[in-house]
N, C-alpha and C. Protein backbone atom coordinates (compact mmCIF):
# COMPACT_ATOMS: atom_id res chain seq x y z
N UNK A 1 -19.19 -31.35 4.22
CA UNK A 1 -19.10 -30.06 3.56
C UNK A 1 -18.03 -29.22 4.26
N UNK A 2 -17.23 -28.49 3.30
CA UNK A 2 -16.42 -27.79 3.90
C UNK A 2 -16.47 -26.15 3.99
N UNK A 3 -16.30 -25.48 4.53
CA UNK A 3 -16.45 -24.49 4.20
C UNK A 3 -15.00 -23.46 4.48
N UNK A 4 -14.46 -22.55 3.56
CA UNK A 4 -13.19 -22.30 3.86
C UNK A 4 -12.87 -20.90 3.75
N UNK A 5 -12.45 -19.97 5.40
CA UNK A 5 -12.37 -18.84 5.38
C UNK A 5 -10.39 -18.45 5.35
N UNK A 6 -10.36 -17.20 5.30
CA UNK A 6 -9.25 -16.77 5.53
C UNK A 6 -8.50 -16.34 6.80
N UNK A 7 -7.42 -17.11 7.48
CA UNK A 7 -7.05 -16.62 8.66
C UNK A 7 -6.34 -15.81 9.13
N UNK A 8 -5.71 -15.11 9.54
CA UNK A 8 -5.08 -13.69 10.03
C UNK A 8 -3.74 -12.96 8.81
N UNK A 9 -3.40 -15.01 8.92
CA UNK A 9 -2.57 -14.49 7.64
C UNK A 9 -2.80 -14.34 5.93
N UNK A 10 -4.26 -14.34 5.60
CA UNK A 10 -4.47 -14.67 4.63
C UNK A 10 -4.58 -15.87 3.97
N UNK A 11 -4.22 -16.85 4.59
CA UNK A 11 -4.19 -18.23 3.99
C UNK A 11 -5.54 -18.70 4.51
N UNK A 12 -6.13 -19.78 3.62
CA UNK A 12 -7.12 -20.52 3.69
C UNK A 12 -7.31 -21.55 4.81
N UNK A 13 -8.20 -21.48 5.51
CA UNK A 13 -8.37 -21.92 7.26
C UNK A 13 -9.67 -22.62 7.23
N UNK A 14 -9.88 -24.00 7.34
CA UNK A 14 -11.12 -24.67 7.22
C UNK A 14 -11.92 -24.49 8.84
N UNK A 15 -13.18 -24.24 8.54
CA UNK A 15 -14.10 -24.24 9.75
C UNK A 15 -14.58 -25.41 9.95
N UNK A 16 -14.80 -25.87 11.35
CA UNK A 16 -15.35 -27.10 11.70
C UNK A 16 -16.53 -27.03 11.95
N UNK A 17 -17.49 -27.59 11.12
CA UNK A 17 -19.08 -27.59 11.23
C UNK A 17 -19.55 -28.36 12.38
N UNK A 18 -18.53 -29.98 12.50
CA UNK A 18 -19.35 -30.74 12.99
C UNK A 18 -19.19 -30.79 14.33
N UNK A 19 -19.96 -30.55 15.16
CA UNK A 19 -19.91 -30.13 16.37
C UNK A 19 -19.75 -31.12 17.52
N UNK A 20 -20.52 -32.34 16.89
CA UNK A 20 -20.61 -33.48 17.98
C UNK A 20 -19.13 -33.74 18.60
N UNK A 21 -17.64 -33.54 17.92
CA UNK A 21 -16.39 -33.90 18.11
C UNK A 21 -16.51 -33.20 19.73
N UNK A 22 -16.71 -31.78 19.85
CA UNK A 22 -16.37 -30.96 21.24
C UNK A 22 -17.62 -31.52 21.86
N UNK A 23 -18.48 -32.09 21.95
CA UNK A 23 -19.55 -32.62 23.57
C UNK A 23 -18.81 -34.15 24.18
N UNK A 24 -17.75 -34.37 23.24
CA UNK A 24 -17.00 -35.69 23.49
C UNK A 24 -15.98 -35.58 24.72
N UNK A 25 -15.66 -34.44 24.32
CA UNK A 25 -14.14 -33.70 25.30
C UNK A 25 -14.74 -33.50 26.77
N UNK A 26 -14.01 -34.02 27.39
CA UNK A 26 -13.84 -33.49 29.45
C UNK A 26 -13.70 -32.48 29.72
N UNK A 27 -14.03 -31.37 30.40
CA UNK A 27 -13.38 -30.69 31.34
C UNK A 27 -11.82 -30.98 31.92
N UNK A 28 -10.75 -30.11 31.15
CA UNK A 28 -9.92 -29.83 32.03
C UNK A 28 -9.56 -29.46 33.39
N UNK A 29 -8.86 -30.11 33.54
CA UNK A 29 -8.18 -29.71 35.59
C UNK A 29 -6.48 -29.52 35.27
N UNK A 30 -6.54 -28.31 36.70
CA UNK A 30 -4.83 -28.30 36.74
C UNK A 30 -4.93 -28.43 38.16
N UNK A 31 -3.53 -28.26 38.57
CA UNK A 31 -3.17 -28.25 40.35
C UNK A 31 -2.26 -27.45 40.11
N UNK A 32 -2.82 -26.22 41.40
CA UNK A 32 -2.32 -24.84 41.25
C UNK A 32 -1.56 -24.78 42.48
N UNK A 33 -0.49 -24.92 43.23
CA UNK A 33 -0.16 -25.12 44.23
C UNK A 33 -0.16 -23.64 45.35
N UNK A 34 -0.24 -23.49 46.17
CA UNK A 34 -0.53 -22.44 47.15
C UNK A 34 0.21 -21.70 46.79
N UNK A 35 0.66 -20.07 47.15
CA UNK A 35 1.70 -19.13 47.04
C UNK A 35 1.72 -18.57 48.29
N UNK A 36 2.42 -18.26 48.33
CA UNK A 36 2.64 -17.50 50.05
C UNK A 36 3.02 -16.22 49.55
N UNK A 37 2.24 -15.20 50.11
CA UNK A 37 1.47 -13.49 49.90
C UNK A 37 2.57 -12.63 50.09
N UNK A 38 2.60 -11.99 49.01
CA UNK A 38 3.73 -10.93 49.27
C UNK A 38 2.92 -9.76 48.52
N UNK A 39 4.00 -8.61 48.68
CA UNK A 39 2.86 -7.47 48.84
C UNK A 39 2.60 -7.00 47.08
N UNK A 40 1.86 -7.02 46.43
CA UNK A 40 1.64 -6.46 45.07
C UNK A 40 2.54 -4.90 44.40
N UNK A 41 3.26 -5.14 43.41
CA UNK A 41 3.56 -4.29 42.68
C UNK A 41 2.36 -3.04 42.37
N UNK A 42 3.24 -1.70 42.51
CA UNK A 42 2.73 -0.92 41.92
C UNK A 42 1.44 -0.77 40.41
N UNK A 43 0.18 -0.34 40.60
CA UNK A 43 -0.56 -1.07 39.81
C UNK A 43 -0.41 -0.49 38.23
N UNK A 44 0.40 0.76 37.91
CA UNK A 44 0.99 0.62 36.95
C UNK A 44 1.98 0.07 36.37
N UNK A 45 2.74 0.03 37.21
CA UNK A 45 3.61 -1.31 36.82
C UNK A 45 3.19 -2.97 36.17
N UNK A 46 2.01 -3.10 37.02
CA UNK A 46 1.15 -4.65 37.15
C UNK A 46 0.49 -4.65 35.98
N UNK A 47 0.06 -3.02 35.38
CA UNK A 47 -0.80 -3.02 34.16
C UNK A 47 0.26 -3.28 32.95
N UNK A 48 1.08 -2.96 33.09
CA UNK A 48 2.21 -3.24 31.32
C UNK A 48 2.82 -4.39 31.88
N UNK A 49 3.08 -5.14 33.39
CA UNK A 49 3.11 -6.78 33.13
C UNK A 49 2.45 -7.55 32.75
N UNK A 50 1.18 -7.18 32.93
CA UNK A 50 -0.12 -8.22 33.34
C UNK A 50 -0.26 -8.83 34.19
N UNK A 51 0.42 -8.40 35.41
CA UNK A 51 0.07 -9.55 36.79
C UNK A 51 0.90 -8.13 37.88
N UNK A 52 0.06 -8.03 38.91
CA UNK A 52 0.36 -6.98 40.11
C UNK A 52 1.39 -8.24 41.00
N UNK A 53 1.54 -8.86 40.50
CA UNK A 53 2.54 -9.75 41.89
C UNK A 53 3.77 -10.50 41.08
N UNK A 54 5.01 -9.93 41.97
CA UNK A 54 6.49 -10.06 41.41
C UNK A 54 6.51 -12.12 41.00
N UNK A 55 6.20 -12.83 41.87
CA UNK A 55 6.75 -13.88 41.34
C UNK A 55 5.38 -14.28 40.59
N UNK A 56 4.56 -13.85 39.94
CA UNK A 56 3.91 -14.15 38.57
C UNK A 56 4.54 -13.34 37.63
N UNK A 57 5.21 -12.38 37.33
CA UNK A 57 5.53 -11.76 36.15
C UNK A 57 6.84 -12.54 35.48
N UNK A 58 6.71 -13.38 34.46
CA UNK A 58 7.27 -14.16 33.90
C UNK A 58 7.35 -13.22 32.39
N UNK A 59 8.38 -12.01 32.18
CA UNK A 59 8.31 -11.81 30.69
C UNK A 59 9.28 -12.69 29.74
N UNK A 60 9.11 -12.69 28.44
CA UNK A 60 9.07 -13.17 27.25
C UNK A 60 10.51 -12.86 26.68
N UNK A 61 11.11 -13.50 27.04
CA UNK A 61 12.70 -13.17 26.05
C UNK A 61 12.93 -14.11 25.43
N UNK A 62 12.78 -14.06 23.93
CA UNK A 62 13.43 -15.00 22.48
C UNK A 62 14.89 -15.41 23.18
């Protein structure tokens, strides 16, 4: 059975009923390698990056 809602864009987006597919799946892992501490950005600044520390702020240029 299908059942079929609308997704952000208006187009028709099928829901997945059957559940057994996701108890199949693992737990993901990553390897996060150490950082060596430097001092945190200003925390308004950190709030319109999303990250208080200079070498995490990675913004978004097309």
């Amino acid at each position: 059975m299908q059942n079929n809602i609308q997704n952000d864009y208006g187009l028709p987006s099928e829901v997945c009923t059957n559940l057994s597919t996701h108890r199949r799946q693992v737990v993901g892992m990553a390897y996060v390698p150490m950082q060596k501490w430097s001092m945190p950005m200003p925390l308004e600044k950190g709030f319109c990056s999303g990250t208080i520390f200079f070498d995490l702020n990675k913004p978004f240029r097309p």
